[in-house]
PDB file of N, CA and C in Angstrom:
ATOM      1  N   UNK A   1      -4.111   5.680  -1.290  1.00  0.00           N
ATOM      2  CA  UNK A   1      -3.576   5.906   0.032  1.00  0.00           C
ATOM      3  C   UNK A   1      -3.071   7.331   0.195  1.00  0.00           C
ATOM      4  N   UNK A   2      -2.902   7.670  -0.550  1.00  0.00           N
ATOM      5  CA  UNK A   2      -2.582   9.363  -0.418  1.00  0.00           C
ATOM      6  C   UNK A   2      -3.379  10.505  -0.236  1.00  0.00           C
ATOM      7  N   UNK A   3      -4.547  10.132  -0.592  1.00  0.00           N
ATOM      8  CA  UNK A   3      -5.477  10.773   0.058  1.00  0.00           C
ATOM      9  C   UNK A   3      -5.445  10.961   1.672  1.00  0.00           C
ATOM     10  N   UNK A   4      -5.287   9.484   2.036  1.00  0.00           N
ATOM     11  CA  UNK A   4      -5.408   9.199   3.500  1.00  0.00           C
ATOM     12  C   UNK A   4      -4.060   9.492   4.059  1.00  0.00           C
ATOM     13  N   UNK A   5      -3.035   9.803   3.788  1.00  0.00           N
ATOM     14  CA  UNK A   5      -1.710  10.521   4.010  1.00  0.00           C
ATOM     15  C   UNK A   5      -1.798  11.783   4.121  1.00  0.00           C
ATOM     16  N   UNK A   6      -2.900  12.759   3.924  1.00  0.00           N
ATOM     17  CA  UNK A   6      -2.867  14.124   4.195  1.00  0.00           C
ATOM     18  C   UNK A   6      -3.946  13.986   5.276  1.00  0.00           C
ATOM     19  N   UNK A   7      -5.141  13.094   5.799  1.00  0.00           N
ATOM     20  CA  UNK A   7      -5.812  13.218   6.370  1.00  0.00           C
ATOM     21  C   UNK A   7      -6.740  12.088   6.433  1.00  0.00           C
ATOM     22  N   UNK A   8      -7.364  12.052   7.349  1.00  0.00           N
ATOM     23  CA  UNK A   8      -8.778  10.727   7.867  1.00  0.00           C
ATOM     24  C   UNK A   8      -9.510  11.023   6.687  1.00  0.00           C
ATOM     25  N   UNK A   9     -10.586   9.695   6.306  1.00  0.00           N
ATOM     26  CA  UNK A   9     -11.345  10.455   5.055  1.00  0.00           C
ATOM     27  C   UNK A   9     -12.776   9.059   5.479  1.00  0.00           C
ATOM     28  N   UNK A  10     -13.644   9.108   4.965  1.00  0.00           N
ATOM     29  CA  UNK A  10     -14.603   8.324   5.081  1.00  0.00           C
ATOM     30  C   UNK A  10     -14.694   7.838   3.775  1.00  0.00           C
ATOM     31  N   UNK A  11     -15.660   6.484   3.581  1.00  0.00           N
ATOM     32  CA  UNK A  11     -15.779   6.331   2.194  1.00  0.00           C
ATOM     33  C   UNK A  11     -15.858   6.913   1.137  1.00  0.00           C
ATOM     34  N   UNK A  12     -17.307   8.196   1.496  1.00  0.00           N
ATOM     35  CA  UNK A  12     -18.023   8.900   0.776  1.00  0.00           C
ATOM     36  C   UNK A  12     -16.587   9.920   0.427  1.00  0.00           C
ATOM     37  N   UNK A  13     -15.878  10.244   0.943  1.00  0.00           N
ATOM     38  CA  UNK A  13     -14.989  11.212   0.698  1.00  0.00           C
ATOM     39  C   UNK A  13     -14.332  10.665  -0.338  1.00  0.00           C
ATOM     40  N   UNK A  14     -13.450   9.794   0.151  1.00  0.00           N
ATOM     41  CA  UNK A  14     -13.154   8.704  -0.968  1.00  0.00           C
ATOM     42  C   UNK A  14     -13.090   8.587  -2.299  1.00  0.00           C
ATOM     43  N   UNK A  15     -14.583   7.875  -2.259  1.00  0.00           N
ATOM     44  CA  UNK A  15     -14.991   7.705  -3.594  1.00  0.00           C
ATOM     45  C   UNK A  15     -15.590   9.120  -3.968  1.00  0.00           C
ATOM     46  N   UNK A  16     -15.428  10.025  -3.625  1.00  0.00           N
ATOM     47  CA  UNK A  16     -15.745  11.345  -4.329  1.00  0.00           C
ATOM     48  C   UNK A  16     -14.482  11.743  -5.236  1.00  0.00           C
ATOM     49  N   UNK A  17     -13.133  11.546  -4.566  1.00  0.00           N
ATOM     50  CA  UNK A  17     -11.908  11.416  -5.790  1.00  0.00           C
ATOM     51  C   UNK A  17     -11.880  10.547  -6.974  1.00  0.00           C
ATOM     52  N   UNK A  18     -12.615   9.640  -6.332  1.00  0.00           N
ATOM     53  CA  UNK A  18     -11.848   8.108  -7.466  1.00  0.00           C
ATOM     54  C   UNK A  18     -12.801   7.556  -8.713  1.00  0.00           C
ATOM     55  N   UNK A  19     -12.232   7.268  -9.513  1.00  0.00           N
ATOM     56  CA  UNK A  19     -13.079   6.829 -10.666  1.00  0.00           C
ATOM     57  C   UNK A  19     -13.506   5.323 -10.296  1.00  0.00           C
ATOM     58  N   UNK A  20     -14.107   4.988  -9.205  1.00  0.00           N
ATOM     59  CA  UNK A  20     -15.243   3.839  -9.022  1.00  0.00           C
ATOM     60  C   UNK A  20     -15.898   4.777  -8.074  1.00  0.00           C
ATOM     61  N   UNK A  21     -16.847   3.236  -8.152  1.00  0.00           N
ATOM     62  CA  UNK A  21     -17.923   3.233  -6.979  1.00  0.00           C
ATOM     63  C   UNK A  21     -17.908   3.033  -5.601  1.00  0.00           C
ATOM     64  N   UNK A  22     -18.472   3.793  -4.944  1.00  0.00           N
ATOM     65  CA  UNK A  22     -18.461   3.724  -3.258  1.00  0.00           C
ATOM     66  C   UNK A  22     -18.160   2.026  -2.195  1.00  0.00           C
ATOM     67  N   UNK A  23     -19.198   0.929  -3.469  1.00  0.00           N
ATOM     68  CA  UNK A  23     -19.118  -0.746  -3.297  1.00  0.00           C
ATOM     69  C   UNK A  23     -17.036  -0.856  -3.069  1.00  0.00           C
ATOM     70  N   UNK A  24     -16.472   0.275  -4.583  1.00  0.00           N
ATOM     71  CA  UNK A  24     -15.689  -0.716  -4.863  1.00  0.00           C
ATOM     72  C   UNK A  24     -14.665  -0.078  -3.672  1.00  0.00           C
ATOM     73  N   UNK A  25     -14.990   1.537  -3.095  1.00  0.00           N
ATOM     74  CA  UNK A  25     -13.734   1.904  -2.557  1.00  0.00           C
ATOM     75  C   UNK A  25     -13.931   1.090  -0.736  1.00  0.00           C
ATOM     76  N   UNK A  26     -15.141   0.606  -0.636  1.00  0.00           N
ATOM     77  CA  UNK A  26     -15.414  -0.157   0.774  1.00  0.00           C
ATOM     78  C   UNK A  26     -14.591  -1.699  -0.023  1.00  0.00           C
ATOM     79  N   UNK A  27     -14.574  -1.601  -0.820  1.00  0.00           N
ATOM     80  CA  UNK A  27     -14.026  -3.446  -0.681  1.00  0.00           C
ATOM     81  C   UNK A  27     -12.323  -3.362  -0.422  1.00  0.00           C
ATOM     82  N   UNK A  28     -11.981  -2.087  -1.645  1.00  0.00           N
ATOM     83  CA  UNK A  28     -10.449  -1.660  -1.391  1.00  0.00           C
ATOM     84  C   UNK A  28      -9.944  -1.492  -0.005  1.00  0.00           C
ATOM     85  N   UNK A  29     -10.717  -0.620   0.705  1.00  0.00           N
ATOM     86  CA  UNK A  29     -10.435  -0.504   2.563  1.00  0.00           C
ATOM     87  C   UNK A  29     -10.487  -1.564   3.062  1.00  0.00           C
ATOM     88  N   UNK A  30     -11.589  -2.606   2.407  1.00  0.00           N
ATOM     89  CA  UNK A  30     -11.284  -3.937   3.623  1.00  0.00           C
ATOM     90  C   UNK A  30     -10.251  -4.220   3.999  1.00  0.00           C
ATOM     91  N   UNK A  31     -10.103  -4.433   2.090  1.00  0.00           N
ATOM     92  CA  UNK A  31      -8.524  -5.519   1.989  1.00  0.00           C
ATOM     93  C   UNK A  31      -7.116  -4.538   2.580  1.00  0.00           C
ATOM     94  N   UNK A  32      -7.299  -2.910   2.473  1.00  0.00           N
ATOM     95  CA  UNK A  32      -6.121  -2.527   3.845  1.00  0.00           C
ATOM     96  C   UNK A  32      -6.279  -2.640   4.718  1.00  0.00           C
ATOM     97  N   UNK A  33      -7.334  -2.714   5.416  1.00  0.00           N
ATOM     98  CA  UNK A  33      -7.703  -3.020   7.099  1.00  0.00           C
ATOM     99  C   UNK A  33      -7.222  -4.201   7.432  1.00  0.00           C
ATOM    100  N   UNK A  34      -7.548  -5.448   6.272  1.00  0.00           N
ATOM    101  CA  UNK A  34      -7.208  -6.841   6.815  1.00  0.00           C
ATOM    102  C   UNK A  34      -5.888  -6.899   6.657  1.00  0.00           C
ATOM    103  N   UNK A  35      -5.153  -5.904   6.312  1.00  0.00           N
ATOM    104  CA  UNK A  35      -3.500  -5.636   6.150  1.00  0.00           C
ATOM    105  C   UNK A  35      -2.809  -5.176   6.739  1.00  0.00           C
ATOM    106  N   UNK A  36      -3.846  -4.772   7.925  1.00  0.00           N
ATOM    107  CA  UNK A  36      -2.852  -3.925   9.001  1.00  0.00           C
ATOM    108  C   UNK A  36      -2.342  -2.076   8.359  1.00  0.00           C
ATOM    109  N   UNK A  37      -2.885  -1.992   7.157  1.00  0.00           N
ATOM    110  CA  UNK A  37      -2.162  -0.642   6.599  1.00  0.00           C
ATOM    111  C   UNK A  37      -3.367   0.316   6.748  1.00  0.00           C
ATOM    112  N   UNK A  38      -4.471   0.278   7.488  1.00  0.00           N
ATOM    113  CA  UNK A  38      -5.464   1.357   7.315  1.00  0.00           C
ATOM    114  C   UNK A  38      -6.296   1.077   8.579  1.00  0.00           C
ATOM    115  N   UNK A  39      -6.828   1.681   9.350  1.00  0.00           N
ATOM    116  CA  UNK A  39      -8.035   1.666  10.733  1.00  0.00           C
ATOM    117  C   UNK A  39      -9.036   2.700  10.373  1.00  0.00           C
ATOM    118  N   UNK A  40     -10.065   2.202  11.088  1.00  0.00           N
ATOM    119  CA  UNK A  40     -11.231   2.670  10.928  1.00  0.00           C
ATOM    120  C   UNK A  40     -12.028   3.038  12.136  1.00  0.00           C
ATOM    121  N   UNK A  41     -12.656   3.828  12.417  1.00  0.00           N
ATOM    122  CA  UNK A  41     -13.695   4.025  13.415  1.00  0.00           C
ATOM    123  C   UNK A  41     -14.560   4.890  13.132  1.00  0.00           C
ATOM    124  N   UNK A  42     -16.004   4.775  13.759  1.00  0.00           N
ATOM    125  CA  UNK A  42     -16.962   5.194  14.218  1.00  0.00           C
ATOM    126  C   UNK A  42     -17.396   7.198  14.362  1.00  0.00           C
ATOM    127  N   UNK A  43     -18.329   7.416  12.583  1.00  0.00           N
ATOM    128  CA  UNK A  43     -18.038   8.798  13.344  1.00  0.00           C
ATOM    129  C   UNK A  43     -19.608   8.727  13.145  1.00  0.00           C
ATOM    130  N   UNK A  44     -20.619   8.449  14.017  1.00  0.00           N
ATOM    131  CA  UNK A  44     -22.037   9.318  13.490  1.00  0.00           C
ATOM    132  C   UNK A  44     -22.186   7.967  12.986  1.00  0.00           C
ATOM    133  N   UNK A  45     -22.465   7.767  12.094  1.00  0.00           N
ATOM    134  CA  UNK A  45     -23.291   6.551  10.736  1.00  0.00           C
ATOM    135  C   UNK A  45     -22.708   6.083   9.665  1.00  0.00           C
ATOM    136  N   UNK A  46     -20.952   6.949  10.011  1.00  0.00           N
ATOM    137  CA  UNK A  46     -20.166   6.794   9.106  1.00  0.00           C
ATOM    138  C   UNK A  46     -19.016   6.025   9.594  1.00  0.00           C
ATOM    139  N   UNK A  47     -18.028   5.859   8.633  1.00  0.00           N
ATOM    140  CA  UNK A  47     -16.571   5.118   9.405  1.00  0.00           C
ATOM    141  C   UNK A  47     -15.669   6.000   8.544  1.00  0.00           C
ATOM    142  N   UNK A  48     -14.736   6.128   9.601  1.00  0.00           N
ATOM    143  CA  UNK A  48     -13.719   7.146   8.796  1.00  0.00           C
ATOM    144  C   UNK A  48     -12.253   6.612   8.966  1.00  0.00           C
ATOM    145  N   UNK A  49     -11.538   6.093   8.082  1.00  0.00           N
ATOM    146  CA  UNK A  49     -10.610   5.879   7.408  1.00  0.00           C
ATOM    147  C   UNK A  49      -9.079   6.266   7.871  1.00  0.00           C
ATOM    148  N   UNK A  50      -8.156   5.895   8.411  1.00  0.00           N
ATOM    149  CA  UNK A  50      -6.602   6.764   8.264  1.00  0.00           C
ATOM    150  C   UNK A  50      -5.887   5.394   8.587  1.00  0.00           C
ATOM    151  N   UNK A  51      -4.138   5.913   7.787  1.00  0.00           N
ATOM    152  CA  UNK A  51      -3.043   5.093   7.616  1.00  0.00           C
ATOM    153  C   UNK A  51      -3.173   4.794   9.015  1.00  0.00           C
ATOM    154  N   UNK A  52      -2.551   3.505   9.207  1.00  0.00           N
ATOM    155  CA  UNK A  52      -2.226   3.025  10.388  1.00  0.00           C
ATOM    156  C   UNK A  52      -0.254   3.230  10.413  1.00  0.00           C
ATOM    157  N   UNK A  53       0.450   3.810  11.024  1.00  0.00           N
ATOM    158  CA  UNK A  53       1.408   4.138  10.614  1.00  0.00           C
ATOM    159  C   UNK A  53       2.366   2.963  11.016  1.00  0.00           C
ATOM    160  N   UNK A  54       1.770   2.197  12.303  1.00  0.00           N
ATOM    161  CA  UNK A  54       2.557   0.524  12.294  1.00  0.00           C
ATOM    162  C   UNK A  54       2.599  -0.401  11.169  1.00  0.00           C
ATOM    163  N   UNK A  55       1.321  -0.376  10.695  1.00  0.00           N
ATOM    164  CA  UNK A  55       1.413  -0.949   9.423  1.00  0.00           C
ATOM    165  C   UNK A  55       1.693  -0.263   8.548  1.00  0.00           C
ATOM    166  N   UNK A  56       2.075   0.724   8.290  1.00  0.00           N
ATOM    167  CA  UNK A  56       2.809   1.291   6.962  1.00  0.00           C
ATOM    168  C   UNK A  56       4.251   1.087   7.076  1.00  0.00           C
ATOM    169  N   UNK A  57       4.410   1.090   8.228  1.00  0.00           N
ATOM    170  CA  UNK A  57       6.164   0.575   8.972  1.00  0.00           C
ATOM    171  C   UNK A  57       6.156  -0.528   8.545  1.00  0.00           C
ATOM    172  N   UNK A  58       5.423  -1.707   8.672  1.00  0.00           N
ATOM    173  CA  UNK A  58       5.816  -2.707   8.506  1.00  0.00           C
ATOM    174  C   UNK A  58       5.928  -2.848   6.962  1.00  0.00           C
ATOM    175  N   UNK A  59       4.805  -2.577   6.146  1.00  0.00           N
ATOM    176  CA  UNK A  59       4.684  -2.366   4.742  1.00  0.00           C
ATOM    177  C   UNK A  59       5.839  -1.922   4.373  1.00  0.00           C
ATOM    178  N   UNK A  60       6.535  -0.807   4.773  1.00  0.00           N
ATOM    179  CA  UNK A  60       7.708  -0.287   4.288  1.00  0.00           C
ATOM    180  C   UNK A  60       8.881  -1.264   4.610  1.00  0.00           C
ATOM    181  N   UNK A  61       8.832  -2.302   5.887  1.00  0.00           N
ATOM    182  CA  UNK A  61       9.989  -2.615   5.796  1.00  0.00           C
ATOM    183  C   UNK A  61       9.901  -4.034   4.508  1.00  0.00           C
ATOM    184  N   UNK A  62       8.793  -4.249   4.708  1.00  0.00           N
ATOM    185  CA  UNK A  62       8.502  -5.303   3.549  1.00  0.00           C
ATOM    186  C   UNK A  62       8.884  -5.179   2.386  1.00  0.00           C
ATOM    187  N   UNK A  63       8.872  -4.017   1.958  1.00  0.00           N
ATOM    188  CA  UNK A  63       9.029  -3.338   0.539  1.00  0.00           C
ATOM    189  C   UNK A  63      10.473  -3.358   0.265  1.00  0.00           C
ATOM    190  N   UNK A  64      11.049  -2.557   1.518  1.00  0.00           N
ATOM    191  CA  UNK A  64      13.072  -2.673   1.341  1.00  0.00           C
ATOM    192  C   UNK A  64      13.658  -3.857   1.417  1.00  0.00           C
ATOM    193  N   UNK A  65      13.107  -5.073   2.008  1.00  0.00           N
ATOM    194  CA  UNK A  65      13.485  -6.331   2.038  1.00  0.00           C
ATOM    195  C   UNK A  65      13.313  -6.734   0.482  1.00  0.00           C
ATOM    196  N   UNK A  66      12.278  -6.897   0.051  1.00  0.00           N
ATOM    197  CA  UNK A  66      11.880  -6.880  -1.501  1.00  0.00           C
ATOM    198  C   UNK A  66      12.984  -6.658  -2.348  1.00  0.00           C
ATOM    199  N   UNK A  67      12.814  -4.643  -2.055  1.00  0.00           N
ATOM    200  CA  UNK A  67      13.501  -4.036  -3.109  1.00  0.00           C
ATOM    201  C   UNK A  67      15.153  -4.575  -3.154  1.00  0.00           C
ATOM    202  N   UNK A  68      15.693  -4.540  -1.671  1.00  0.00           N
ATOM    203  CA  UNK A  68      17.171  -4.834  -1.259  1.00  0.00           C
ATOM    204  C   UNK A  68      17.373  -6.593  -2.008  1.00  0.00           C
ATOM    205  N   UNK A  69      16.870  -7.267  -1.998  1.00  0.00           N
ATOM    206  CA  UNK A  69      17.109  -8.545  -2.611  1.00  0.00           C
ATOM    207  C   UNK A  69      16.842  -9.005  -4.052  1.00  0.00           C
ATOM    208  N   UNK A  70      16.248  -8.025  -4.676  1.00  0.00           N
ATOM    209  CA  UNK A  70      15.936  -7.894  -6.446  1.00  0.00           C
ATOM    210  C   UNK A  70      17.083  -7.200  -6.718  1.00  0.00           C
ATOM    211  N   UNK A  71      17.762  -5.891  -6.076  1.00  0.00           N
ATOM    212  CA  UNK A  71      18.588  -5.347  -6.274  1.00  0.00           C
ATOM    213  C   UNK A  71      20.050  -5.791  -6.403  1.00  0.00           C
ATOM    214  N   UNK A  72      20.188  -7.109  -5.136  1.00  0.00           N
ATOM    215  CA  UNK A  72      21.679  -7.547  -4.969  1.00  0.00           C
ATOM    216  C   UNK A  72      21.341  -8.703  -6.139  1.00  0.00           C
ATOM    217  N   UNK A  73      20.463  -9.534  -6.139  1.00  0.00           N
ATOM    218  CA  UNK A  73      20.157 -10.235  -7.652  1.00  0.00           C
ATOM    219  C   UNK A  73      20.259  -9.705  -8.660  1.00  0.00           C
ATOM    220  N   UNK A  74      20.273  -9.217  -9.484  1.00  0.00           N
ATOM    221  CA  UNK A  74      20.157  -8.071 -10.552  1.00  0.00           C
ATOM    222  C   UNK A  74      21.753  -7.451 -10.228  1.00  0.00           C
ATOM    223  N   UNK A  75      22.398  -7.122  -9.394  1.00  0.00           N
ATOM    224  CA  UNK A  75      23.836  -7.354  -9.387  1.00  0.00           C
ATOM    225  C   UNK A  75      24.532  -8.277  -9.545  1.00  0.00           C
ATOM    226  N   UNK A  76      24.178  -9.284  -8.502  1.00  0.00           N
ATOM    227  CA  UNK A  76      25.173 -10.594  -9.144  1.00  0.00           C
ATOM    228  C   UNK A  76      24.679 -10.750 -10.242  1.00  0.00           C
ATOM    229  N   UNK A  77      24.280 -10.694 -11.089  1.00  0.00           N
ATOM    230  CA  UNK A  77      23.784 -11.245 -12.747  1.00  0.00           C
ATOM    231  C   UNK A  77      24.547 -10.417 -14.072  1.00  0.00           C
ATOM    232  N   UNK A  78      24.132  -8.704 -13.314  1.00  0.00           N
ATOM    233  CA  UNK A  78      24.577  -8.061 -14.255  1.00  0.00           C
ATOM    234  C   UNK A  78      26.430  -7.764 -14.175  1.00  0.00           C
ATOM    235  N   UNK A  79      27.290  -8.093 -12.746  1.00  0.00           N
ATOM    236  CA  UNK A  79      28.802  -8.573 -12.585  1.00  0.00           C
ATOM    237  C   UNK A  79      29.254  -9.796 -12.854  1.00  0.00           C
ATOM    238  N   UNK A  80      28.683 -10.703 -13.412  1.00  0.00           N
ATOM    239  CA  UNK A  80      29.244 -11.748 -13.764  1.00  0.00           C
ATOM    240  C   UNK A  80      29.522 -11.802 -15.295  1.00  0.00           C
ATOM    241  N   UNK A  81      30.799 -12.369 -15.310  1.00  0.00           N
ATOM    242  CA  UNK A  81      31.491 -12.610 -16.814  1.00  0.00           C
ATOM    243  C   UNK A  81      30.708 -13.030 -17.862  1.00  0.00           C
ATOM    244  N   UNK A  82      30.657 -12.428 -18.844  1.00  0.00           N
ATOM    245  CA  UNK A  82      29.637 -13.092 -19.655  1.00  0.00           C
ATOM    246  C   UNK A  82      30.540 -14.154 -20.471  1.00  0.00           C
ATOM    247  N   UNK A  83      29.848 -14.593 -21.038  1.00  0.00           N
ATOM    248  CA  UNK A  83      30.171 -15.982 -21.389  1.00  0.00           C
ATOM    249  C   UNK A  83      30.191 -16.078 -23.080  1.00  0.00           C
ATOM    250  N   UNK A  84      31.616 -15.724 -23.713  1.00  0.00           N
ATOM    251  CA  UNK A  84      31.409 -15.897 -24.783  1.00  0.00           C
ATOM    252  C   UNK A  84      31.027 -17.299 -25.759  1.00  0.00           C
ATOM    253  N   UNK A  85      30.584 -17.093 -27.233  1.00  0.00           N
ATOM    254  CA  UNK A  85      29.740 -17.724 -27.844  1.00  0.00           C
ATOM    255  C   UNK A  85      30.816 -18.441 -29.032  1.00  0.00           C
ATOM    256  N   UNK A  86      31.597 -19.225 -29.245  1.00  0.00           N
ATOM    257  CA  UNK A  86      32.532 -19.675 -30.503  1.00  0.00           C
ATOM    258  C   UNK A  86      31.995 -18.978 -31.271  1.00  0.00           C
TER     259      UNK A  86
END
């Protein structure tokens, strides 16, 4: 995705960075498209690629909900009295 954070990119662009194949970086885009985190359109014969920034919003708030509730868990655990052993 960082690629596509500096700019639109098409497959071929793509997979010109990445250590797979062109198959595998079209299957990777599906599964962000069907995620709401990536759009696509029409250039010529090609499709070209960029963050969708609603869905990266949402992705992000997903992520702080995540992170914020592992975090207050992992507090209550690590403030509680430990429990000595006879």
């Amino acid at each position: 995705m960082a690629s596509l954070a500096e700019r639109p990119r098409s497959v071929g662009e793509l997979a010109a960075e990445l250590p797979i194949s062109r198959p595998a970086v079209s299957q990777h885009l599906k599964v962000l498209k069907d995620s709401g985190v990536v759009v696509d359109e029409a250039s010529g014969a090609r499709r070209v690629y960029r963050l969708d920034p609603v869905g990266m919003t949402a992705l992000r708030d997903q992520l702080e909900t995540f992170w914020n509730r592992a975090l207050s868990s992992f507090q209550e655990v690590a403030e509680r009295p430990s429990e000595e052993t006879p």
